[in-house]
N, C-alpha and C. Protein backbone atom coordinates (compact mmCIF):
# COMPACT_ATOMS: atom_id res chain seq x y z
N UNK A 1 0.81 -1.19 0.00
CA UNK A 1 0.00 0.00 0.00
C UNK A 1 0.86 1.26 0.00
N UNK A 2 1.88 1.08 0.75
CA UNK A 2 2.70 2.37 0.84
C UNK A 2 3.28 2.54 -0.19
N UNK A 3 3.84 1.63 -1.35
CA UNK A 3 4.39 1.72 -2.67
C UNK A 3 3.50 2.40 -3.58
N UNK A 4 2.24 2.05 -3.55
CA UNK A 4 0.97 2.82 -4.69
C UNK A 4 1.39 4.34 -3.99
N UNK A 5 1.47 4.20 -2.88
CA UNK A 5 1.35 6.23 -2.49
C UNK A 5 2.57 6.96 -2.91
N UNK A 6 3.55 6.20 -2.75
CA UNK A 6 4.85 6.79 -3.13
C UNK A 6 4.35 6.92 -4.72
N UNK A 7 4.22 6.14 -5.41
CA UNK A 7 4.21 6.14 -6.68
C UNK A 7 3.31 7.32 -7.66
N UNK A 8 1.82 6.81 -6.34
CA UNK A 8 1.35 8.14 -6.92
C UNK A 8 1.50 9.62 -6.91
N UNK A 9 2.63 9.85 -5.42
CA UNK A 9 2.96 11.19 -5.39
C UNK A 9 3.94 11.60 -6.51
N UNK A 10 4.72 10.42 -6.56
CA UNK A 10 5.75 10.56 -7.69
C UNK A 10 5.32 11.40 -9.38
N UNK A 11 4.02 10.57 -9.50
CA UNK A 11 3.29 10.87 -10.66
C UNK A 11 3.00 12.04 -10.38
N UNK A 12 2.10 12.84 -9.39
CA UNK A 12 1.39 13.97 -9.18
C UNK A 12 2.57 14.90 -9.20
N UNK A 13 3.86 14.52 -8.77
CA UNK A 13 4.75 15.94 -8.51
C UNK A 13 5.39 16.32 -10.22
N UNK A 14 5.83 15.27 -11.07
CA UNK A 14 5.95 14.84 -12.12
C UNK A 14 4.97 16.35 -12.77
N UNK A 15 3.77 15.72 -13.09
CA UNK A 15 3.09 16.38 -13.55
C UNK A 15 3.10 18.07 -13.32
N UNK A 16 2.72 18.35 -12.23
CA UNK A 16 2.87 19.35 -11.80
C UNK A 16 4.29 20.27 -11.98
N UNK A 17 5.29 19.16 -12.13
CA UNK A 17 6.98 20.11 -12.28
C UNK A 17 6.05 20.59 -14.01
N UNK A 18 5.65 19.36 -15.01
CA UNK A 18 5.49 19.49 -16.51
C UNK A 18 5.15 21.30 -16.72
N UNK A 19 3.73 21.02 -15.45
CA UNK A 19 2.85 22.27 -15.61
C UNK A 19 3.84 23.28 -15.38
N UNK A 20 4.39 23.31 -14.20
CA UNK A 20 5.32 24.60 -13.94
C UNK A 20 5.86 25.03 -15.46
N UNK A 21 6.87 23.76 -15.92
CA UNK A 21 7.56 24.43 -16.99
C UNK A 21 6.74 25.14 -17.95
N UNK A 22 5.63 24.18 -18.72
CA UNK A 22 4.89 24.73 -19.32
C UNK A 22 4.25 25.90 -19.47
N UNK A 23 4.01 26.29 -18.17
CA UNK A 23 3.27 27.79 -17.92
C UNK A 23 4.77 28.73 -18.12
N UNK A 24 5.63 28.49 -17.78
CA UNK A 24 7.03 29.48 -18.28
C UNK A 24 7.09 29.31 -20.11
N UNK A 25 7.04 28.65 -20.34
CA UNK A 25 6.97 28.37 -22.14
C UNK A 25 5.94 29.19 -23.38
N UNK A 26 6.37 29.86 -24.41
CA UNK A 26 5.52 30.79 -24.96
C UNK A 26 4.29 29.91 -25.09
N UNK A 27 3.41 30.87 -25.24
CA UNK A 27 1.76 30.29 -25.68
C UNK A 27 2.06 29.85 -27.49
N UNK A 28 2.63 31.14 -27.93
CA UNK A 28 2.73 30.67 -29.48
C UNK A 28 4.15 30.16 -30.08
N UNK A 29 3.84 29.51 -31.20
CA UNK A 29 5.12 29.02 -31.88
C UNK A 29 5.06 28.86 -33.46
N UNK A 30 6.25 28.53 -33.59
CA UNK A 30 6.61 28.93 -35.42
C UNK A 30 7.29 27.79 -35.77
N UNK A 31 6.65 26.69 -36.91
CA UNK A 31 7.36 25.58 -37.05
C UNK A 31 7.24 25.57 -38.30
N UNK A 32 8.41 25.34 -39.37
CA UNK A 32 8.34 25.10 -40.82
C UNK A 32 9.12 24.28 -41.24
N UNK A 33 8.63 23.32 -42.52
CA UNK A 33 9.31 22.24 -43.12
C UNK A 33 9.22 22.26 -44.56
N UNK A 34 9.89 22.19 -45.65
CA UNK A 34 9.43 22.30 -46.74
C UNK A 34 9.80 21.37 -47.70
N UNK A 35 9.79 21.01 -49.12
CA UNK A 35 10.47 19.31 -49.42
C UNK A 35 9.44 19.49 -50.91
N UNK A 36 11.00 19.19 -51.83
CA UNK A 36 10.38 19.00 -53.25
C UNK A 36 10.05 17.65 -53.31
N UNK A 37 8.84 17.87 -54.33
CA UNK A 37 7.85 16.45 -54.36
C UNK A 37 7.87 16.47 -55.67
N UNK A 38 8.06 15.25 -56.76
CA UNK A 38 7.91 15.09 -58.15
C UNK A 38 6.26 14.82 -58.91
N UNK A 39 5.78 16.44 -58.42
CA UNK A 39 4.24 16.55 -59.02
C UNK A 39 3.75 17.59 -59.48
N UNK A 40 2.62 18.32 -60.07
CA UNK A 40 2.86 19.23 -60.86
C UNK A 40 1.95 19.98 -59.35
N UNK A 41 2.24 21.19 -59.15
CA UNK A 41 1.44 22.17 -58.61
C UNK A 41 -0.12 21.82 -58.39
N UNK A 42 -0.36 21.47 -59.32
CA UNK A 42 -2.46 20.99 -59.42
C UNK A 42 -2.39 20.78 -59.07
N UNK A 43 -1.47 18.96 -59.26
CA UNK A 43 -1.66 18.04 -58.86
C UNK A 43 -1.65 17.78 -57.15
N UNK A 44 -0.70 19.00 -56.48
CA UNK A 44 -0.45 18.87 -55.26
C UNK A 44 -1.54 19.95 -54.37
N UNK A 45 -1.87 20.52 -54.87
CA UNK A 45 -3.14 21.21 -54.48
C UNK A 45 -4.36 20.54 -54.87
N UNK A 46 -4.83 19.96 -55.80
CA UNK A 46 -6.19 18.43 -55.35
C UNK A 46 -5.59 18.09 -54.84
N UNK A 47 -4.41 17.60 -54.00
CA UNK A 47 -4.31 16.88 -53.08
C UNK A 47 -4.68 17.45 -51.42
N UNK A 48 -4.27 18.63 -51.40
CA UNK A 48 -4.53 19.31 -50.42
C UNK A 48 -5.72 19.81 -49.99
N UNK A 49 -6.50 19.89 -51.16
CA UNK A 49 -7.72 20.40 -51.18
C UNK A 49 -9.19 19.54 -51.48
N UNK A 50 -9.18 18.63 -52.12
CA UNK A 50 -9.79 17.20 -52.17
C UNK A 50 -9.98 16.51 -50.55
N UNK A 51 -10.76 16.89 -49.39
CA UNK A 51 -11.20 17.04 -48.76
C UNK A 51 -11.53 15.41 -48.70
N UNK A 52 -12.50 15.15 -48.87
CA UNK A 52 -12.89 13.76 -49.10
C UNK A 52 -12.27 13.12 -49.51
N UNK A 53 -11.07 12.92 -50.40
CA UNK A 53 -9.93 11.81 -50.55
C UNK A 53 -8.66 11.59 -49.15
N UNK A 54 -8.96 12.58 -48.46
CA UNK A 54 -7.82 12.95 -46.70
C UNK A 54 -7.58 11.14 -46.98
N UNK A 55 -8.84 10.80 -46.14
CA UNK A 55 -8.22 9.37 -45.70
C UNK A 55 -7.86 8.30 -46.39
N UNK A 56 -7.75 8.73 -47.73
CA UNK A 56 -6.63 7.46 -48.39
C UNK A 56 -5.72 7.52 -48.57
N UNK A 57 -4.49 8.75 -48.21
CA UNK A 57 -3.21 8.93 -48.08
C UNK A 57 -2.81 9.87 -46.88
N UNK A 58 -3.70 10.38 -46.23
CA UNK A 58 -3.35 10.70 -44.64
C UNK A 58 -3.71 10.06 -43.57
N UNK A 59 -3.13 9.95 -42.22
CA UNK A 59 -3.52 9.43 -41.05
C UNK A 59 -4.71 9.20 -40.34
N UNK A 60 -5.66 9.52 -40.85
CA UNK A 60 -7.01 10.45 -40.27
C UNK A 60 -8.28 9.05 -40.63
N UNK A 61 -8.60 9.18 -39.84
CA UNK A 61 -9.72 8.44 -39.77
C UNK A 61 -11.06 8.62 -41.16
N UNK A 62 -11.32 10.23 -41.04
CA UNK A 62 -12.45 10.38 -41.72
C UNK A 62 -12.44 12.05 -42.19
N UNK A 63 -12.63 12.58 -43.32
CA UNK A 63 -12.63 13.96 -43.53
C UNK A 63 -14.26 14.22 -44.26
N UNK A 64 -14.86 15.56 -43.69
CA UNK A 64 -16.34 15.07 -43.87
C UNK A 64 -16.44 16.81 -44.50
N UNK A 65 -16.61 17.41 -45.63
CA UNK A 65 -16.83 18.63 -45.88
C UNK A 65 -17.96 19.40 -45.10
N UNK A 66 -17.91 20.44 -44.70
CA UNK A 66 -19.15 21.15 -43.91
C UNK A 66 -19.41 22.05 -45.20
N UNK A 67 -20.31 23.13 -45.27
CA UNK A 67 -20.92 24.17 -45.31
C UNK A 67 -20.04 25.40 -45.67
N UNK A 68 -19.34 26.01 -46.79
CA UNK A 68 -18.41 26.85 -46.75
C UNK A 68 -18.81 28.16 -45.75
N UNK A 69 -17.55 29.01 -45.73
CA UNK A 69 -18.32 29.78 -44.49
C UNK A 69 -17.08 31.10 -45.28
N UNK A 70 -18.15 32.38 -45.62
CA UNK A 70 -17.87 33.07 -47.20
C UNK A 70 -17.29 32.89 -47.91
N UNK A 71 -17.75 31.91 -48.31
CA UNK A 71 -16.93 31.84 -50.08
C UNK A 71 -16.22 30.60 -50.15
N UNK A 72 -15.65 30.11 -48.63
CA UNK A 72 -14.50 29.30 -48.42
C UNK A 72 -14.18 28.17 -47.70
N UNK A 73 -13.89 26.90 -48.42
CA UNK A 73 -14.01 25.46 -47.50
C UNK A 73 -14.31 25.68 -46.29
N UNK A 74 -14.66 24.59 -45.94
CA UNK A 74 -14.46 24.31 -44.04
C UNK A 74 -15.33 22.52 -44.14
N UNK A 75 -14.22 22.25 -43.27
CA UNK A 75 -13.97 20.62 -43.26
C UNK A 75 -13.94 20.22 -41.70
N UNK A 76 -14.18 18.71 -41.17
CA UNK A 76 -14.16 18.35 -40.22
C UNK A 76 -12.92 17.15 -40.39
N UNK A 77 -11.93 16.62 -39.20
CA UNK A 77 -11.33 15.80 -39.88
C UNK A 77 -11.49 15.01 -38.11
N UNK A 78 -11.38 13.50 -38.28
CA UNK A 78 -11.18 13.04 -37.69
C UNK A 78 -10.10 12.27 -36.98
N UNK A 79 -9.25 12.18 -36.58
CA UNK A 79 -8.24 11.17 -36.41
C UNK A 79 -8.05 10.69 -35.12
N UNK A 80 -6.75 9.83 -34.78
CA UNK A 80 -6.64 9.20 -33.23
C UNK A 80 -6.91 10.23 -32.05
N UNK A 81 -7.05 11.34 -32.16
CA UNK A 81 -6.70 12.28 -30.78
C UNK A 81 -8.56 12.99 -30.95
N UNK A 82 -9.44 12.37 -31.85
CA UNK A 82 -10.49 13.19 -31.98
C UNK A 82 -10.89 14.17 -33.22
N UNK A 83 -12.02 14.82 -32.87
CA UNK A 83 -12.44 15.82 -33.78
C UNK A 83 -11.75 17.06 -34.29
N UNK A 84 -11.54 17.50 -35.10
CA UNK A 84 -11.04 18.80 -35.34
C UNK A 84 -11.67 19.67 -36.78
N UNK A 85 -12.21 20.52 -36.51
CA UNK A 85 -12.81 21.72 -37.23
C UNK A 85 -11.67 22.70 -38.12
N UNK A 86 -11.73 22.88 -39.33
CA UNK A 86 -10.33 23.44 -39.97
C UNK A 86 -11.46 24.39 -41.02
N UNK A 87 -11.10 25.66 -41.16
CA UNK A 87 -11.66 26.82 -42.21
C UNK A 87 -10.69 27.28 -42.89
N UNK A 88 -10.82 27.00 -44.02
CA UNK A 88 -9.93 28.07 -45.20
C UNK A 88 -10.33 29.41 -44.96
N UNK A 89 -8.99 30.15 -44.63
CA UNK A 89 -8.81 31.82 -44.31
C UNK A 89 -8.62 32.26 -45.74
N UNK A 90 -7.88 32.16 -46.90
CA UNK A 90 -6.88 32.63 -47.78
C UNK A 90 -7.01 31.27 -48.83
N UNK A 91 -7.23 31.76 -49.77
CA UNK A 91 -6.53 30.72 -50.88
C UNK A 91 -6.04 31.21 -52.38
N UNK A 92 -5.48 31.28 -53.14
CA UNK A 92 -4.57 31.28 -54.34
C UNK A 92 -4.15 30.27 -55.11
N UNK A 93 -5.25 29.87 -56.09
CA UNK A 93 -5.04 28.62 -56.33
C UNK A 93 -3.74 28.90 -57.29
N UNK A 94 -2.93 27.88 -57.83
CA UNK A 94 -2.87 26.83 -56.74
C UNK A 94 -0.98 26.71 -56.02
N UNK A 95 -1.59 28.44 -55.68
CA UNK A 95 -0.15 27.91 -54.70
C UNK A 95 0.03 28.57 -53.30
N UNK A 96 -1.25 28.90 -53.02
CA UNK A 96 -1.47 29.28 -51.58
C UNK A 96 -2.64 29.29 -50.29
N UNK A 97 -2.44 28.20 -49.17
CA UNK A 97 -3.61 28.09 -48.99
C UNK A 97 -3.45 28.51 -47.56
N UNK A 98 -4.06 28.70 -46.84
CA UNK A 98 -3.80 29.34 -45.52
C UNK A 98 -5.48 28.54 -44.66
N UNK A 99 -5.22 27.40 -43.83
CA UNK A 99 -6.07 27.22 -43.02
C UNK A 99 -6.07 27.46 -41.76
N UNK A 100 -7.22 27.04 -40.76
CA UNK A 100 -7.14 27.74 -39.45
C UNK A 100 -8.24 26.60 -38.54
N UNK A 101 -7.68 26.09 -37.12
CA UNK A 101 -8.20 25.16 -36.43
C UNK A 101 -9.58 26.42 -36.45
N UNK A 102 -10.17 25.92 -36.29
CA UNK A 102 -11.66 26.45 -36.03
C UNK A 102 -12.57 25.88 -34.87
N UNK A 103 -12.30 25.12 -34.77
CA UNK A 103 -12.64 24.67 -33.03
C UNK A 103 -11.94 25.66 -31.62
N UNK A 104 -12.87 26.32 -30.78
CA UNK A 104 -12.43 27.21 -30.26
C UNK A 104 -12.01 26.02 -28.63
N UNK A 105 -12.70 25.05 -28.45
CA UNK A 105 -12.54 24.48 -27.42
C UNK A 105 -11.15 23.49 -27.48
N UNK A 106 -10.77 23.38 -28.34
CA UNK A 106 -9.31 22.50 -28.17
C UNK A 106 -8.26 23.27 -27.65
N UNK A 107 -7.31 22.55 -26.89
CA UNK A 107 -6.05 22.97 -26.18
C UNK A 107 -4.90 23.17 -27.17
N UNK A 108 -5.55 23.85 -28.05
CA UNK A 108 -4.38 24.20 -29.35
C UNK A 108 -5.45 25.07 -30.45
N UNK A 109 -4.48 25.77 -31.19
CA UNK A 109 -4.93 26.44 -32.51
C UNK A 109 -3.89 27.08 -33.49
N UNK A 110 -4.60 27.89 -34.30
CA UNK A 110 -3.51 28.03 -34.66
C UNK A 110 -4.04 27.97 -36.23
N UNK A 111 -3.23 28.37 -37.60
CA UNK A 111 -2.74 28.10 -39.00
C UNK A 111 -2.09 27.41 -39.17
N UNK A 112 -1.66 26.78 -40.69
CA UNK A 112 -1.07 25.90 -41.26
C UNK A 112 -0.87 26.75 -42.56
N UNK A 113 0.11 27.28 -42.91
CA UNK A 113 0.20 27.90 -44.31
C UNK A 113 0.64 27.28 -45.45
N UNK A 114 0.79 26.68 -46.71
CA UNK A 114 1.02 26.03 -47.63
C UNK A 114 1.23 26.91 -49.03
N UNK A 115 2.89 26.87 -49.02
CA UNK A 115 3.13 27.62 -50.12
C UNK A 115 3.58 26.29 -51.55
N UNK A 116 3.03 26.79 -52.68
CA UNK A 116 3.33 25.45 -53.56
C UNK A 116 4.00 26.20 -54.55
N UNK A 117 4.90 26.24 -54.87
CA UNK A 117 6.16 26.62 -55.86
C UNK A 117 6.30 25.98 -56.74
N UNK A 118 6.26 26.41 -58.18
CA UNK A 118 6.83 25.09 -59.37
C UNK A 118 8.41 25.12 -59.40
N UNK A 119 9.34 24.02 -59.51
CA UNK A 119 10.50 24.39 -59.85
C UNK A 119 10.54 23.65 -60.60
N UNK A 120 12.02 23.06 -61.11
CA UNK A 120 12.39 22.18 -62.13
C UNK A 120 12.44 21.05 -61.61
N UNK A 121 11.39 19.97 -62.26
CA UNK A 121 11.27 18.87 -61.99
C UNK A 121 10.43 18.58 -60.84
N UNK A 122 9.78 19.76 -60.14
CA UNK A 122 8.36 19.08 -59.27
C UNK A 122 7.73 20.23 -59.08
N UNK A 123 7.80 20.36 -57.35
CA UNK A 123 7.17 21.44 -57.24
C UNK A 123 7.80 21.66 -55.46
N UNK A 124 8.05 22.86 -54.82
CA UNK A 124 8.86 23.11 -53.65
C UNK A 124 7.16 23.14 -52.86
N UNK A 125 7.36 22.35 -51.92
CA UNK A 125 6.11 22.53 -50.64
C UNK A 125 6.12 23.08 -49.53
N UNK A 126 6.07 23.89 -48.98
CA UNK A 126 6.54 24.34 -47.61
C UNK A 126 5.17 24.25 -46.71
N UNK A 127 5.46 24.54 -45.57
CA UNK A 127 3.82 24.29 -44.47
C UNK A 127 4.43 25.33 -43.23
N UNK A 128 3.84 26.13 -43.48
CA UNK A 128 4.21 26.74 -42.22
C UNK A 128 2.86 26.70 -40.93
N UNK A 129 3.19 26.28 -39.96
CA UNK A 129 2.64 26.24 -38.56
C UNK A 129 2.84 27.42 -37.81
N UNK A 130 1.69 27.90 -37.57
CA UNK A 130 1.81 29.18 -36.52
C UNK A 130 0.85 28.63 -35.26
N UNK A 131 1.13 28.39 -34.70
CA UNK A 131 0.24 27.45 -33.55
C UNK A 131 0.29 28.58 -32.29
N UNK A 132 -0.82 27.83 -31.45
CA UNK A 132 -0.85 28.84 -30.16
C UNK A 132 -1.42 26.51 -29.11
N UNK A 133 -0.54 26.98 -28.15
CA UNK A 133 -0.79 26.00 -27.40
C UNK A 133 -1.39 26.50 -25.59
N UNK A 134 -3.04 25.96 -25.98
CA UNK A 134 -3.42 27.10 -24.16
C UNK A 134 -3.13 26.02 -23.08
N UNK A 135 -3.33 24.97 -23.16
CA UNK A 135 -2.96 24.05 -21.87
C UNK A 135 -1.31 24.36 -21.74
N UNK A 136 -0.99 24.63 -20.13
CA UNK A 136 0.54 24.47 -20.21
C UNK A 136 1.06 22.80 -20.40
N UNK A 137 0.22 22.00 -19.51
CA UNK A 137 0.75 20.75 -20.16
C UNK A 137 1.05 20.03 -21.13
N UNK A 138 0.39 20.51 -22.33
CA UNK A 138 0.33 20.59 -23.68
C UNK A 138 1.80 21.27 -24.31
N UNK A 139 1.58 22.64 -23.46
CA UNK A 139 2.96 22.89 -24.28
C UNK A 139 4.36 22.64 -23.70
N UNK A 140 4.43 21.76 -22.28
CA UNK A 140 5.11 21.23 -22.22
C UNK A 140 5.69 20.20 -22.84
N UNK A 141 4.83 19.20 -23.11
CA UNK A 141 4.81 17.97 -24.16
C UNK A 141 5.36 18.74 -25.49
N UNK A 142 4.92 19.12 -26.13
CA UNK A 142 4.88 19.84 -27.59
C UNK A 142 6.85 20.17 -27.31
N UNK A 143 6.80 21.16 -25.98
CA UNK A 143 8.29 21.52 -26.31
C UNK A 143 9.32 20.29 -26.48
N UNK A 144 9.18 19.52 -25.43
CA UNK A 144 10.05 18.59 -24.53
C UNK A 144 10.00 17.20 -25.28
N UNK A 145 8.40 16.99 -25.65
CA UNK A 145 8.20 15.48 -26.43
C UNK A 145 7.89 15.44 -27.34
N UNK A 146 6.82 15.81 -27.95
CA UNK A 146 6.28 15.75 -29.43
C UNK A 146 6.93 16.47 -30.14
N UNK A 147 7.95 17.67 -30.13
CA UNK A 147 7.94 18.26 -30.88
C UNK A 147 7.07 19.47 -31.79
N UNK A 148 7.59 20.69 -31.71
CA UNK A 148 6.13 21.67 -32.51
C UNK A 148 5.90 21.24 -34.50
N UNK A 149 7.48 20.43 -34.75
CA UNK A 149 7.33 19.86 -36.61
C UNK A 149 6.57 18.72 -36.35
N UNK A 150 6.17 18.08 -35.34
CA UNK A 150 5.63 16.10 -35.53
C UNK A 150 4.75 16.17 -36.48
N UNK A 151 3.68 17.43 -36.39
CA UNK A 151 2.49 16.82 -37.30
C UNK A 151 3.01 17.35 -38.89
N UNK A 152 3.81 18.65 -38.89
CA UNK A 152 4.14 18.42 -40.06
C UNK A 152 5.26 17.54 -40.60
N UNK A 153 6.33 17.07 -40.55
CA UNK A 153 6.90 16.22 -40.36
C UNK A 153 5.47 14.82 -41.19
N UNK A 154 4.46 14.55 -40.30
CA UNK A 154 4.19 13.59 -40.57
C UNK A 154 3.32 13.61 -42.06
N UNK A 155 2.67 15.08 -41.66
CA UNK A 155 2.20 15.08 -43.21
C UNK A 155 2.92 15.11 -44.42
N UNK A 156 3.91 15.65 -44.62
CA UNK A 156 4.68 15.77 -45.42
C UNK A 156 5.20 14.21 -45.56
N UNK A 157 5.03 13.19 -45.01
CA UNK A 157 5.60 12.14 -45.09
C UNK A 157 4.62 11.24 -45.96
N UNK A 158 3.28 11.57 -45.61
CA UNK A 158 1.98 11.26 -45.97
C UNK A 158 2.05 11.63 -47.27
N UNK A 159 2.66 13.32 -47.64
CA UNK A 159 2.13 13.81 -49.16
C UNK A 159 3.38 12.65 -50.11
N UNK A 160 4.64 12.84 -49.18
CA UNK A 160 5.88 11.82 -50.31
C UNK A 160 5.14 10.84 -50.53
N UNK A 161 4.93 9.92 -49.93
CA UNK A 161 3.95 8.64 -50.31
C UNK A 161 2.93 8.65 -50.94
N UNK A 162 2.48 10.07 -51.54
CA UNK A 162 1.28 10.11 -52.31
C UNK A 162 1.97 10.36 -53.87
N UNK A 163 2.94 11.41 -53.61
CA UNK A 163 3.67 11.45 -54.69
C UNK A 163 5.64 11.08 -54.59
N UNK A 164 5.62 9.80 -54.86
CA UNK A 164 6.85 9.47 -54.69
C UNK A 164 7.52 9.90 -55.30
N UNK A 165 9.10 9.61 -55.38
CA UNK A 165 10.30 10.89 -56.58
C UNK A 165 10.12 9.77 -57.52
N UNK A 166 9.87 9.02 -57.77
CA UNK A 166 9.92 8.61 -59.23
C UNK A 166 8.53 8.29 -59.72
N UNK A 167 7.13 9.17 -59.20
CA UNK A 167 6.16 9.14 -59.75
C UNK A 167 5.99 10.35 -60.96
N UNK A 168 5.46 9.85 -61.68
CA UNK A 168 4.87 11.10 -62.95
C UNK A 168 4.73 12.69 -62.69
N UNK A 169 4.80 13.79 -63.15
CA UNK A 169 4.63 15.30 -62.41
C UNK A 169 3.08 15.05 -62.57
N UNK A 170 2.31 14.35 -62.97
CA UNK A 170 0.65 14.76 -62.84
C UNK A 170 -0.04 13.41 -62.39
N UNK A 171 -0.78 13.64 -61.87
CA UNK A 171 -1.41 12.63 -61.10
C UNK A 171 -2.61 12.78 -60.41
């Protein structure tokens, strides 16, 4: 019995050091990754924008289009951690798209910017993340464990596998 108490204080102080740090750690952050892909510009914007194809080359459970809201997408996406609400702010087809968490109740928010560049022989992708993290525990994790690139990082891993370097520029 006395081992569960030790253990659990252990856990509770743990946590609580996380929070401390966390609450010292900015609310916002700036994460960018960028990576030529052998596809033509369109082709990588229907990809980005094809809403309803998400879950056959991203992580995500389910992507369900809503109701544009003036003029401009807005999508629901599902994946392992839950629901998430995303609105197109900005778009330029097809080489600029600027979305935005739209769920006001999640412990995160934030943009995702997507610049699509033609160069020679594909096309340059960049994603910029402007995130705001409100739980400090959250942005403890984010600093210390997850990382603020994981999710891009992972998408971008998602888009190579959609368009590999020795796939066709159109697709």
């Amino acid at each position: 019995m006395k081992w569960i108490l030790v253990i659990g204080v252990t856990i509770a102080g743990i946590l609580a050091l996380a929070a401390l740090v966390g609450s010292r750690l900015p609310r916002s952050h700036r994460a960018t990754r960028e990576q030529t892909l052998a596809a033509s510009p369109e082709a990588i914007w229907i990809a980005i924008t094809d809403v309803e194809a998400f879950p056959s080359w991203r992580d995500i459970k389910t992507a369900q289009r809503l109701p544009d809201r003036d003029g401009r997408p807005v999508w629901v996406e599902e994946g392992r951690s839950g629901k998430m609400t995303l609105a197109v702010e900005r778009m330029e087809v097809p080489s600029l798209l600027v979305a935005r968490i739209a769920d006001r109740g999640l412990p995160f928010g934030g943009t995702w910017t997507y610049e699509i560049t033609p160069i020679a022989g594909g096309t340059r992708v960049r994603i910029t993340e402007d995130g705001e993290i409100y739980n400090r525990l959250f942005r403890f994790m984010a600093r210390f464990i997850f990382g603020y690139e994981g999710t891009i990082a992972s998408y971008m891993a998602a888009l190579e596998k959609r368009f590999p370097p020795d796939a066709s520029s159109q697709r």
